[in-house]
PDB file of N, CA and C in Angstrom:
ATOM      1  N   UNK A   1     101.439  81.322  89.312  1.00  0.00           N
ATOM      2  CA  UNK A   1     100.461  80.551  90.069  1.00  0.00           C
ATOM      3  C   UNK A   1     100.693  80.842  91.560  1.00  0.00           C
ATOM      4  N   UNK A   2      99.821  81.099  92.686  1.00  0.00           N
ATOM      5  CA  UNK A   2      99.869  81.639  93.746  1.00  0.00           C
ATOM      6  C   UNK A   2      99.806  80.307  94.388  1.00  0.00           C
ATOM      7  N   UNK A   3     100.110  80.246  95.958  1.00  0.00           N
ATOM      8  CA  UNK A   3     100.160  78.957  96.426  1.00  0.00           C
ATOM      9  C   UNK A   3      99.111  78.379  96.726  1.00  0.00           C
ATOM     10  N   UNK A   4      98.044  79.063  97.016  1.00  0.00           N
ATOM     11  CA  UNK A   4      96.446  78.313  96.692  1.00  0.00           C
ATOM     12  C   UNK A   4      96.550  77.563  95.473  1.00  0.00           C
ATOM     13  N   UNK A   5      96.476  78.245  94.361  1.00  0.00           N
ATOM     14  CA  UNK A   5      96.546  77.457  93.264  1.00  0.00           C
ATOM     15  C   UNK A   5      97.706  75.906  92.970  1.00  0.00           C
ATOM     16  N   UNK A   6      98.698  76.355  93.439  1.00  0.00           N
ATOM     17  CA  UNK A   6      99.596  75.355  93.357  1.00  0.00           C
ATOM     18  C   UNK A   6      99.264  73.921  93.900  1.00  0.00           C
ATOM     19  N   UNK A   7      98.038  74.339  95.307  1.00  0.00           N
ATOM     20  CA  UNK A   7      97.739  73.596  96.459  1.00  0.00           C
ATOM     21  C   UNK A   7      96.892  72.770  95.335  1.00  0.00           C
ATOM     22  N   UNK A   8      95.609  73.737  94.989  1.00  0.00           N
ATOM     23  CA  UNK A   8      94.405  72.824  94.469  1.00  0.00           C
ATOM     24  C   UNK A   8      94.961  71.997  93.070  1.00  0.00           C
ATOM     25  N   UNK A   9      95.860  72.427  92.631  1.00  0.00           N
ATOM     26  CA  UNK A   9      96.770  72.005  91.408  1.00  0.00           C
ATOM     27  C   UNK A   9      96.757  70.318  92.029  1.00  0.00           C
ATOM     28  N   UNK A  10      97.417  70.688  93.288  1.00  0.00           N
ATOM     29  CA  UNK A  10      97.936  68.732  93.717  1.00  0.00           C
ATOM     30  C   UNK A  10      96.393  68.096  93.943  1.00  0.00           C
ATOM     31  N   UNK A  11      96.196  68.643  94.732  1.00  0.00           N
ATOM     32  CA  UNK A  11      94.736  68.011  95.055  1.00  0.00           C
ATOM     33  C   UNK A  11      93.623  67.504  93.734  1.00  0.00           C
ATOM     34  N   UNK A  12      94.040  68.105  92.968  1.00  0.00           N
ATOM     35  CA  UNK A  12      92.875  67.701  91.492  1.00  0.00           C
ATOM     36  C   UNK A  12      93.646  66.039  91.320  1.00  0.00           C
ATOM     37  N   UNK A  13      94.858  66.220  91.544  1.00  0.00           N
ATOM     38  CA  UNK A  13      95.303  65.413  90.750  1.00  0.00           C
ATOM     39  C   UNK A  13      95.362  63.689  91.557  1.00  0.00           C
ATOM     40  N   UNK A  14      94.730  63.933  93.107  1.00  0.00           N
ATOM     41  CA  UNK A  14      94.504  62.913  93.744  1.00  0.00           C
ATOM     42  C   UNK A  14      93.323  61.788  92.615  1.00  0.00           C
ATOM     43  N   UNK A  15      93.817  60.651  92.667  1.00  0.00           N
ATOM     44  CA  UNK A  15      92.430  59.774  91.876  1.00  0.00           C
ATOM     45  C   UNK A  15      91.764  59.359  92.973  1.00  0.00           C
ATOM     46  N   UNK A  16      90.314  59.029  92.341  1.00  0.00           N
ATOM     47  CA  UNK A  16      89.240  58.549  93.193  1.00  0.00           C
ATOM     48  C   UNK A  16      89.933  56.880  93.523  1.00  0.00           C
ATOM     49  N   UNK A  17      89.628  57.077  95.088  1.00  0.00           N
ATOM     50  CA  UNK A  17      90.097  55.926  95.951  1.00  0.00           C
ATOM     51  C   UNK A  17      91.111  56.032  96.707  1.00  0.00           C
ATOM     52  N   UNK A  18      91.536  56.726  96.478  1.00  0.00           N
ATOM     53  CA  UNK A  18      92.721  57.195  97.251  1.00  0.00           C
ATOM     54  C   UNK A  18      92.814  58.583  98.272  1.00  0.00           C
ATOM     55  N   UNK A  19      93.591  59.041  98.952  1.00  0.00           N
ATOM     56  CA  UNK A  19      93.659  59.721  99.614  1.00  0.00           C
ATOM     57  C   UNK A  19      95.369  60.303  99.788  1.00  0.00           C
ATOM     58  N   UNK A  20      95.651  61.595 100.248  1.00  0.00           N
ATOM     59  CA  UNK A  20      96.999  61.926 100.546  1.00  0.00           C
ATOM     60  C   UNK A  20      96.918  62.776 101.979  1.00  0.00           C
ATOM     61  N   UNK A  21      97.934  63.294 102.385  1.00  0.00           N
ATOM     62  CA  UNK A  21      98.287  64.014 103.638  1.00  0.00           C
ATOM     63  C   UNK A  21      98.277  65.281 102.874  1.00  0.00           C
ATOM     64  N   UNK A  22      97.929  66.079 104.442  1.00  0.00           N
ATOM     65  CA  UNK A  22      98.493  67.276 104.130  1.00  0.00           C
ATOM     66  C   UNK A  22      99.412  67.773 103.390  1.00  0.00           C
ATOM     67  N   UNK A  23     100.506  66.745 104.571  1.00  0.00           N
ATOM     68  CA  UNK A  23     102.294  67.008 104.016  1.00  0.00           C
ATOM     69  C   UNK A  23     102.439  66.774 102.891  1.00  0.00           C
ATOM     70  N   UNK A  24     101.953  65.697 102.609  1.00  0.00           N
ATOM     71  CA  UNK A  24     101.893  65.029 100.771  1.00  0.00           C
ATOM     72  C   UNK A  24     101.892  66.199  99.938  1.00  0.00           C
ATOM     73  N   UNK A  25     100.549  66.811 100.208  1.00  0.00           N
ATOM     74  CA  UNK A  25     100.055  67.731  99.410  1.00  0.00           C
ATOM     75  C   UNK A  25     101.230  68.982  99.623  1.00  0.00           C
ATOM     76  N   UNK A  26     101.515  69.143 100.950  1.00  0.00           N
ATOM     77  CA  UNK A  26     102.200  71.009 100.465  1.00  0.00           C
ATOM     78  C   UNK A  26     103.943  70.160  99.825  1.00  0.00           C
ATOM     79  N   UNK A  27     104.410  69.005 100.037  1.00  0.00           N
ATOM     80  CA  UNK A  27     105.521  68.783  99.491  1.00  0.00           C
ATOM     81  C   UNK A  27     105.119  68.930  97.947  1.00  0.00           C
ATOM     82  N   UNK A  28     104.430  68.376  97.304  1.00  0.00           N
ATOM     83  CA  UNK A  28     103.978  68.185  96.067  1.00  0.00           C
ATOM     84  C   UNK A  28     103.895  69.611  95.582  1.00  0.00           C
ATOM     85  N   UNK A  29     102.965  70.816  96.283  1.00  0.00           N
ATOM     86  CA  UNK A  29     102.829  72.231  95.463  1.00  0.00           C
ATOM     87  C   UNK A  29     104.277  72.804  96.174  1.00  0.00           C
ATOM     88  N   UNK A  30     105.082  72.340  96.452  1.00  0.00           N
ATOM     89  CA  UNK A  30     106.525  73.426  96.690  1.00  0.00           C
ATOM     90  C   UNK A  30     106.826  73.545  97.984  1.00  0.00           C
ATOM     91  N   UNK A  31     106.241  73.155  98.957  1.00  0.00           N
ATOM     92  CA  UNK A  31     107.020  73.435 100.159  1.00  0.00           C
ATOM     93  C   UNK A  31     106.429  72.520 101.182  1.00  0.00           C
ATOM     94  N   UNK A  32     107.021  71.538 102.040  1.00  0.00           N
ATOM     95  CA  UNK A  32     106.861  70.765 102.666  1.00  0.00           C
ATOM     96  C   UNK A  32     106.563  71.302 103.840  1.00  0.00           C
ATOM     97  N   UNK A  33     106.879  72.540 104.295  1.00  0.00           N
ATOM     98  CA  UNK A  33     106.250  73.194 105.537  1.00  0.00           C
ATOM     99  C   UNK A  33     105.100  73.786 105.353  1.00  0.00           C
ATOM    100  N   UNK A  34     104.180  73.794 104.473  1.00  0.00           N
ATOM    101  CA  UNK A  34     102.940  74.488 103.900  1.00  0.00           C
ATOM    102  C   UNK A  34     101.516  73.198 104.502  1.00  0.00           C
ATOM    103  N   UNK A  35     101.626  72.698 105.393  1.00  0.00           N
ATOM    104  CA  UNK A  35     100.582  71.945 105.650  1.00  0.00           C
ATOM    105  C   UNK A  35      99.913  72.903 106.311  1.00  0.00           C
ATOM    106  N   UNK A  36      99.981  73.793 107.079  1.00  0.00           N
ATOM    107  CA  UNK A  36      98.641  73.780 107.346  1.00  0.00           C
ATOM    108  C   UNK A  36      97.998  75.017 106.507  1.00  0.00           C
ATOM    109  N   UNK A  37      98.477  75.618 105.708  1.00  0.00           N
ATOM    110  CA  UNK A  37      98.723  76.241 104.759  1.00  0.00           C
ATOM    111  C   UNK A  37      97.563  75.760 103.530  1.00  0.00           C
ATOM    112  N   UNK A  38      97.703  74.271 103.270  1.00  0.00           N
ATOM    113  CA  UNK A  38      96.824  73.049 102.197  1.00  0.00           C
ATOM    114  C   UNK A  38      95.208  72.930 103.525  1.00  0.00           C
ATOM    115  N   UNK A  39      95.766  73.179 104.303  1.00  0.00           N
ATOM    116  CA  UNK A  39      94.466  73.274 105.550  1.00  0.00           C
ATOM    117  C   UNK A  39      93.737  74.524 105.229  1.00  0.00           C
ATOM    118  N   UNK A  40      94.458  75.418 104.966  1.00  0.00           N
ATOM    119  CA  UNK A  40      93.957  76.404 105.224  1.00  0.00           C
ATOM    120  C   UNK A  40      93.012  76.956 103.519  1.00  0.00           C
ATOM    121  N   UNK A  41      93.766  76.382 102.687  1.00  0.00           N
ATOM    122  CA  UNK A  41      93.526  76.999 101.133  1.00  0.00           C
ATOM    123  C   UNK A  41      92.312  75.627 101.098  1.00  0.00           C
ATOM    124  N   UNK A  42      92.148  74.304 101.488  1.00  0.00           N
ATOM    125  CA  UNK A  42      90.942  73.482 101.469  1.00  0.00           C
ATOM    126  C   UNK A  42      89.617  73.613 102.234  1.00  0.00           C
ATOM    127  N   UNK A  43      89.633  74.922 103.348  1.00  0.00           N
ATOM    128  CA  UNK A  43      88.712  75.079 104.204  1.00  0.00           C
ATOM    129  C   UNK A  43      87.835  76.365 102.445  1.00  0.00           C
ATOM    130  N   UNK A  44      88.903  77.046 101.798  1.00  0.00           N
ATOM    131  CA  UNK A  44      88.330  78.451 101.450  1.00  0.00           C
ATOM    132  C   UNK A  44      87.809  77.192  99.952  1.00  0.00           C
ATOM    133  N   UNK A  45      88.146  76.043  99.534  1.00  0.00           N
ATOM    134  CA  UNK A  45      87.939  75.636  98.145  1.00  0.00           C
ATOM    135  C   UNK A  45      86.814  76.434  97.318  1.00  0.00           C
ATOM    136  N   UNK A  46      87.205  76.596  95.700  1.00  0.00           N
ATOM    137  CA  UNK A  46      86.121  77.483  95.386  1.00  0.00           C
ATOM    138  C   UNK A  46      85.610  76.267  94.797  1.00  0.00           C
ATOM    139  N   UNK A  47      86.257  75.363  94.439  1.00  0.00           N
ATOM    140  CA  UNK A  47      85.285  74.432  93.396  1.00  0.00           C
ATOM    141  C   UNK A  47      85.514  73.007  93.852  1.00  0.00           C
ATOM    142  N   UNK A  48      84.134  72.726  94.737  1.00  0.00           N
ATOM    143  CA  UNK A  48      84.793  71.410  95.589  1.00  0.00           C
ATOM    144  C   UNK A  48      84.277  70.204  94.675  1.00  0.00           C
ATOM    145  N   UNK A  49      83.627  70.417  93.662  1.00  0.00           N
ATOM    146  CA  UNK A  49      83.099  69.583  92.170  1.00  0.00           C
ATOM    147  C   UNK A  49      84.764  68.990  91.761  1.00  0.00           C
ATOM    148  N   UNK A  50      85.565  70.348  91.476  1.00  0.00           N
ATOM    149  CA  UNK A  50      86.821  69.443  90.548  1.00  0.00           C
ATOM    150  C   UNK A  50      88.046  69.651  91.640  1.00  0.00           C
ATOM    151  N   UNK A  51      87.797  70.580  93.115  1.00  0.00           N
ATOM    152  CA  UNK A  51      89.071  69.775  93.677  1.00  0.00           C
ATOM    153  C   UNK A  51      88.640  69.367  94.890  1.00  0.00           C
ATOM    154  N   UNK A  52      88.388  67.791  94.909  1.00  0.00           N
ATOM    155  CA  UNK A  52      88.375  66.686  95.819  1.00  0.00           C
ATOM    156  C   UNK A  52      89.099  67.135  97.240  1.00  0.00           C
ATOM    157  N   UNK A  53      89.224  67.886  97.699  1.00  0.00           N
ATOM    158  CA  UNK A  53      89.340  68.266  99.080  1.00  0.00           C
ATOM    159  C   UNK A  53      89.115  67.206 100.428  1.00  0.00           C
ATOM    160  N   UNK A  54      88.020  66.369  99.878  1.00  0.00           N
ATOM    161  CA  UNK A  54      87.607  65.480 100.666  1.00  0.00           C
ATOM    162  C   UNK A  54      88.539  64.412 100.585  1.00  0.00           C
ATOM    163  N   UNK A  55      90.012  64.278 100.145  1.00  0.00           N
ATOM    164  CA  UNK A  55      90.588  63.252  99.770  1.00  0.00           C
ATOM    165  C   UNK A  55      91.850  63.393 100.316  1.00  0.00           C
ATOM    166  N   UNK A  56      91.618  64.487 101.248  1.00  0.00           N
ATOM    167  CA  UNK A  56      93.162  64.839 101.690  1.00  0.00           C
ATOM    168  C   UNK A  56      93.071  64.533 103.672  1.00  0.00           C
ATOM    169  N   UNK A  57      93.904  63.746 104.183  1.00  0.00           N
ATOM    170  CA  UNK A  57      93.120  63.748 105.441  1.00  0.00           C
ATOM    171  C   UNK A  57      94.906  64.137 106.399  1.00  0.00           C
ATOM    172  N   UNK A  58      95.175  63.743 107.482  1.00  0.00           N
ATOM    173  CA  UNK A  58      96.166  63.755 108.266  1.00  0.00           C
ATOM    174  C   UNK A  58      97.067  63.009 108.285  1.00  0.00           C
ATOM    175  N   UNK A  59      98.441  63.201 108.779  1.00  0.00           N
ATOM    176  CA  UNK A  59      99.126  62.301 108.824  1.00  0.00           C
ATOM    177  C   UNK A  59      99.008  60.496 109.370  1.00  0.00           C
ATOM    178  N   UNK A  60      97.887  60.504 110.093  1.00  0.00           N
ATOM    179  CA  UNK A  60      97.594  59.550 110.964  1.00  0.00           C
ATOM    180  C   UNK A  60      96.494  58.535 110.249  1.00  0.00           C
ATOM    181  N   UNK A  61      96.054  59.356 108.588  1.00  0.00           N
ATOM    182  CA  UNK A  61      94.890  58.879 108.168  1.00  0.00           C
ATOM    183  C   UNK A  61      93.764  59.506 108.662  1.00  0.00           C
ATOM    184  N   UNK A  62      93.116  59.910 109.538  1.00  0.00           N
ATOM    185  CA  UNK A  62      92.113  60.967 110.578  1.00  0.00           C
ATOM    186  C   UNK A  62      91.466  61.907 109.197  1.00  0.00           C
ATOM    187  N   UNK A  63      89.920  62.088 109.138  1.00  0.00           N
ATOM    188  CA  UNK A  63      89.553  62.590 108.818  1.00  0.00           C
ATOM    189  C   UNK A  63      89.608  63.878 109.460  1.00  0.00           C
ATOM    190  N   UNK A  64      88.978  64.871 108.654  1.00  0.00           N
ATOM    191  CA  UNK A  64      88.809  66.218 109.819  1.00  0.00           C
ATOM    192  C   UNK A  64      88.126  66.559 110.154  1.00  0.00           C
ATOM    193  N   UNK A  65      87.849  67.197 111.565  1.00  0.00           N
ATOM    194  CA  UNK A  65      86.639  67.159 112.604  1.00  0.00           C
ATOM    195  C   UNK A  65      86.181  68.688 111.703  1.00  0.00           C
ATOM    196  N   UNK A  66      86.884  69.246 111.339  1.00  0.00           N
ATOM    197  CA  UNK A  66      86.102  71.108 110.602  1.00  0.00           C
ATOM    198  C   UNK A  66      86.111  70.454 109.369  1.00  0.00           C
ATOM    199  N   UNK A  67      85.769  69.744 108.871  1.00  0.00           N
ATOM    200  CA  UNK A  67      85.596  69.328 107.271  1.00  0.00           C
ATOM    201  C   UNK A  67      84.824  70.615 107.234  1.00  0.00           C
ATOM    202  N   UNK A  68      84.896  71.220 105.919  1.00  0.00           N
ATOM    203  CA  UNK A  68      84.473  72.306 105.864  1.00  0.00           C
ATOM    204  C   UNK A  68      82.564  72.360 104.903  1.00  0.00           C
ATOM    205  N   UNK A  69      82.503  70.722 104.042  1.00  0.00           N
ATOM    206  CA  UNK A  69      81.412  70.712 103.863  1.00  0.00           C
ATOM    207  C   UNK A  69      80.361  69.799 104.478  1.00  0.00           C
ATOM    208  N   UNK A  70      80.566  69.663 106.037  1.00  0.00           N
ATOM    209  CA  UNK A  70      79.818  69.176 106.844  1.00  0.00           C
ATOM    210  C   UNK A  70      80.303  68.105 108.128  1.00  0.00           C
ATOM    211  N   UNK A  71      81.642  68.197 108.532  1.00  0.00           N
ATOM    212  CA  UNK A  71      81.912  67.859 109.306  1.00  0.00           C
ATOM    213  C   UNK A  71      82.804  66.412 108.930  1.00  0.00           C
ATOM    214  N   UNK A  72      83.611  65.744 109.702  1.00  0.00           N
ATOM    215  CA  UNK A  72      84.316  64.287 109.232  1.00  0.00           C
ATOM    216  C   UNK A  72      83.365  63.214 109.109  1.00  0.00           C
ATOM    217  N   UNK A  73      82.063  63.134 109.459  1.00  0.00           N
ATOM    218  CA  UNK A  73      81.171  62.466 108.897  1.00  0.00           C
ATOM    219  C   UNK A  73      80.598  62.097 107.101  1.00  0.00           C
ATOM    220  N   UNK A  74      80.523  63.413 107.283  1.00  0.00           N
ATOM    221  CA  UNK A  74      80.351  63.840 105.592  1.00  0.00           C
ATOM    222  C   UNK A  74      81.902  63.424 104.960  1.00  0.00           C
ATOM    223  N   UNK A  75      82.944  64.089 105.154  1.00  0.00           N
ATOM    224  CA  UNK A  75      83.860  63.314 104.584  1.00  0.00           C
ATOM    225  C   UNK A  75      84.189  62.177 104.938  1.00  0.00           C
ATOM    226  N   UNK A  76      83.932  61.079 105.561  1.00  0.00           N
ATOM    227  CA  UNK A  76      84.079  59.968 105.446  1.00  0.00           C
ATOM    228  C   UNK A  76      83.499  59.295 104.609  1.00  0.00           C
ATOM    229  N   UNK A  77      81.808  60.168 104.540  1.00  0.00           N
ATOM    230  CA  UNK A  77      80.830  59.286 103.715  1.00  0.00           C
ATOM    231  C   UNK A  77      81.108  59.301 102.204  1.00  0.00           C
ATOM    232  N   UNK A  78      81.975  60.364 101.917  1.00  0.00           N
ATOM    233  CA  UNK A  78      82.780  60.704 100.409  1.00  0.00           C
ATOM    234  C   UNK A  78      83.555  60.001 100.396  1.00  0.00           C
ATOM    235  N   UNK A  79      84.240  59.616 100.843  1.00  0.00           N
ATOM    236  CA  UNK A  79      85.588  58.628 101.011  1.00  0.00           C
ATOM    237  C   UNK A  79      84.630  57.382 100.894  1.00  0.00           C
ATOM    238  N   UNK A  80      83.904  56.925 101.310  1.00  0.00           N
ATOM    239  CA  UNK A  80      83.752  55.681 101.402  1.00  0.00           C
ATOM    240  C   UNK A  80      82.544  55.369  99.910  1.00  0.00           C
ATOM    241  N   UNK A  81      81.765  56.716  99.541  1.00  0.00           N
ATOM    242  CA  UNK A  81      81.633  56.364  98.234  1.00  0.00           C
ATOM    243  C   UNK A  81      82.653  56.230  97.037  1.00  0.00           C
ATOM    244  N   UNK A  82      83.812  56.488  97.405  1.00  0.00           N
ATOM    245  CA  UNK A  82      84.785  56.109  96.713  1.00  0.00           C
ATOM    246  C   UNK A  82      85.460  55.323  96.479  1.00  0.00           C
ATOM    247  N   UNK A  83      84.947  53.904  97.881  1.00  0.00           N
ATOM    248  CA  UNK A  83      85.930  52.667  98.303  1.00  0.00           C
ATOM    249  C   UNK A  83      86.489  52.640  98.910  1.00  0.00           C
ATOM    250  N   UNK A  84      86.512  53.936  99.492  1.00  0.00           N
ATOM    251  CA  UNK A  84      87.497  53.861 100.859  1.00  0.00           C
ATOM    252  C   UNK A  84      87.198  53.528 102.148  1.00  0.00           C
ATOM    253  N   UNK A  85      87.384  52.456 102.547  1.00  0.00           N
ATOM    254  CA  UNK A  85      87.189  51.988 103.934  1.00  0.00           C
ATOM    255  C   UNK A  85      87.313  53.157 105.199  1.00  0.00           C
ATOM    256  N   UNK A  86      86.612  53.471 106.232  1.00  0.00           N
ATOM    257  CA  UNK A  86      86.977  54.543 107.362  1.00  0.00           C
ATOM    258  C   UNK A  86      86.314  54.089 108.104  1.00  0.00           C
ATOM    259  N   UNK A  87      87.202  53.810 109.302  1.00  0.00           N
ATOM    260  CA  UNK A  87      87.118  52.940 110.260  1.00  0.00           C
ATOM    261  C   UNK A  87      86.972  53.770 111.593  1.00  0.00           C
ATOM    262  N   UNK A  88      85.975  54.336 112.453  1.00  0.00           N
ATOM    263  CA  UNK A  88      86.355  55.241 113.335  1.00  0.00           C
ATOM    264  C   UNK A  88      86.991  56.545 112.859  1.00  0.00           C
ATOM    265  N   UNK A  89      87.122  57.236 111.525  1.00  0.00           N
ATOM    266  CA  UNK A  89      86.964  58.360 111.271  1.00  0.00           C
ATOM    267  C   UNK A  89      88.695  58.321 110.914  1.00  0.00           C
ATOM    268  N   UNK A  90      88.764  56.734 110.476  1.00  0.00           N
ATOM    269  CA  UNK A  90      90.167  56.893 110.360  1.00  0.00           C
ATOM    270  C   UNK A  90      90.128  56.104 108.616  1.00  0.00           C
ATOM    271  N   UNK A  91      91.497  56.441 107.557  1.00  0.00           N
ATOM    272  CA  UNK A  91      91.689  55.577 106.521  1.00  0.00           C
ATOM    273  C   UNK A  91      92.732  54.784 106.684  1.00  0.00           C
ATOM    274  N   UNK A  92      93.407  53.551 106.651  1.00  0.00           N
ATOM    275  CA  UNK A  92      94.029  53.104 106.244  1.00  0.00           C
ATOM    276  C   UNK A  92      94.872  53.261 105.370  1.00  0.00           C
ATOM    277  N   UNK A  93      96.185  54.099 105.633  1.00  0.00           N
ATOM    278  CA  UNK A  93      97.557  55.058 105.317  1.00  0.00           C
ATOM    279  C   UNK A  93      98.143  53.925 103.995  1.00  0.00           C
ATOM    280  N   UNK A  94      98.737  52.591 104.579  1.00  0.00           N
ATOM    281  CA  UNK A  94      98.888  51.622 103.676  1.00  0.00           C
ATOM    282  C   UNK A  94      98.231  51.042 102.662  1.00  0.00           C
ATOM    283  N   UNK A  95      97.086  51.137 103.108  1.00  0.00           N
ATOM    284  CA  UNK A  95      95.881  50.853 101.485  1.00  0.00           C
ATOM    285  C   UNK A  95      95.537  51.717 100.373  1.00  0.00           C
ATOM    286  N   UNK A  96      95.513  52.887 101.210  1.00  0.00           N
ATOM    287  CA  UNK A  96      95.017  53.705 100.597  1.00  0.00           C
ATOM    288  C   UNK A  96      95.843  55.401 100.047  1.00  0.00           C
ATOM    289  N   UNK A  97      96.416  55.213 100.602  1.00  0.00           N
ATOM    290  CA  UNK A  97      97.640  56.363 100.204  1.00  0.00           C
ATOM    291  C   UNK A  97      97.867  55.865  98.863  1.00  0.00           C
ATOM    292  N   UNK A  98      98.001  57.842  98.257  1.00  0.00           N
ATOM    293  CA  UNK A  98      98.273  58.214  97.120  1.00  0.00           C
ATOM    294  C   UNK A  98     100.062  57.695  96.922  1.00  0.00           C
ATOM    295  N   UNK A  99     100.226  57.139  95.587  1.00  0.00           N
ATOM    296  CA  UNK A  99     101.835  57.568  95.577  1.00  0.00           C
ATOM    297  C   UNK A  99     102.592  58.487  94.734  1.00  0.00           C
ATOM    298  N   UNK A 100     101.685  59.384  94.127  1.00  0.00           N
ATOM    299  CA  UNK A 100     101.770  60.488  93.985  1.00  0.00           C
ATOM    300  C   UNK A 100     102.310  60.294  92.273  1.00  0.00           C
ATOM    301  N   UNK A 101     102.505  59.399  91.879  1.00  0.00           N
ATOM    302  CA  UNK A 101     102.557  58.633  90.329  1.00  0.00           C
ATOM    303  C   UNK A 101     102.367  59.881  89.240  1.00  0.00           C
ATOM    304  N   UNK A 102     101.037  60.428  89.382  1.00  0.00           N
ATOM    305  CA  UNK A 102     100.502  61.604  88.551  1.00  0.00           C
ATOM    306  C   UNK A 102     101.031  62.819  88.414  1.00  0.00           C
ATOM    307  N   UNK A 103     102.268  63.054  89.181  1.00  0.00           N
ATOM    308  CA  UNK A 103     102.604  64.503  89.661  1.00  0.00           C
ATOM    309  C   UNK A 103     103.828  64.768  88.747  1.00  0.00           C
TER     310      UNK A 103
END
């Protein structure tokens, strides 16, 4: 499995309502220095149907301003059909963070 794959591997496995970090994500596929790396393999997603891309935001909670399918608007508005509160383009880290349970 190549580290793209490893990446979208974690990311499938986010559930609806929730959200994770970058860091979350590249600790989870093997290497905790691979964030921007999970940045970089979520801008190319081939299948944004089964990996939720839109569910992965910053350390700070911060959506992303290059969301790649239409800007942090659009991913907020995914997030928030999901229940997720975004407040100023931000989620709520404590509510809503993944704890990674599934992995």
């Amino acid at each position: 499995m190549n580290t793209f794959e490893k990446i979208y591997s974690v990311v499938e496995k986010i559930p609806r309502g929730k959200v994770a970090t970058y860091g979350q994500v590249a600790l989870y596929a093997g290497n905790r220095h691979w964030s921007q790396v999970v940045g970089y393999a979520l801008h190319v997603n081939p299948d944004p149907s089964r990996i939720p891309c839109h569910r992965v935001v910053n350390r700070f909670g911060e959506t992303s301003q290059a969301f790649v399918f239409g800007g942090s608007n659009r991913q907020a508005e995914l997030l928030m059909s999901e229940g997720i509160e975004v407040i100023d383009g931000k989620v709520n880290l404590q509510k809503y963070l993944w704890d990674g349970r599934d992995m």
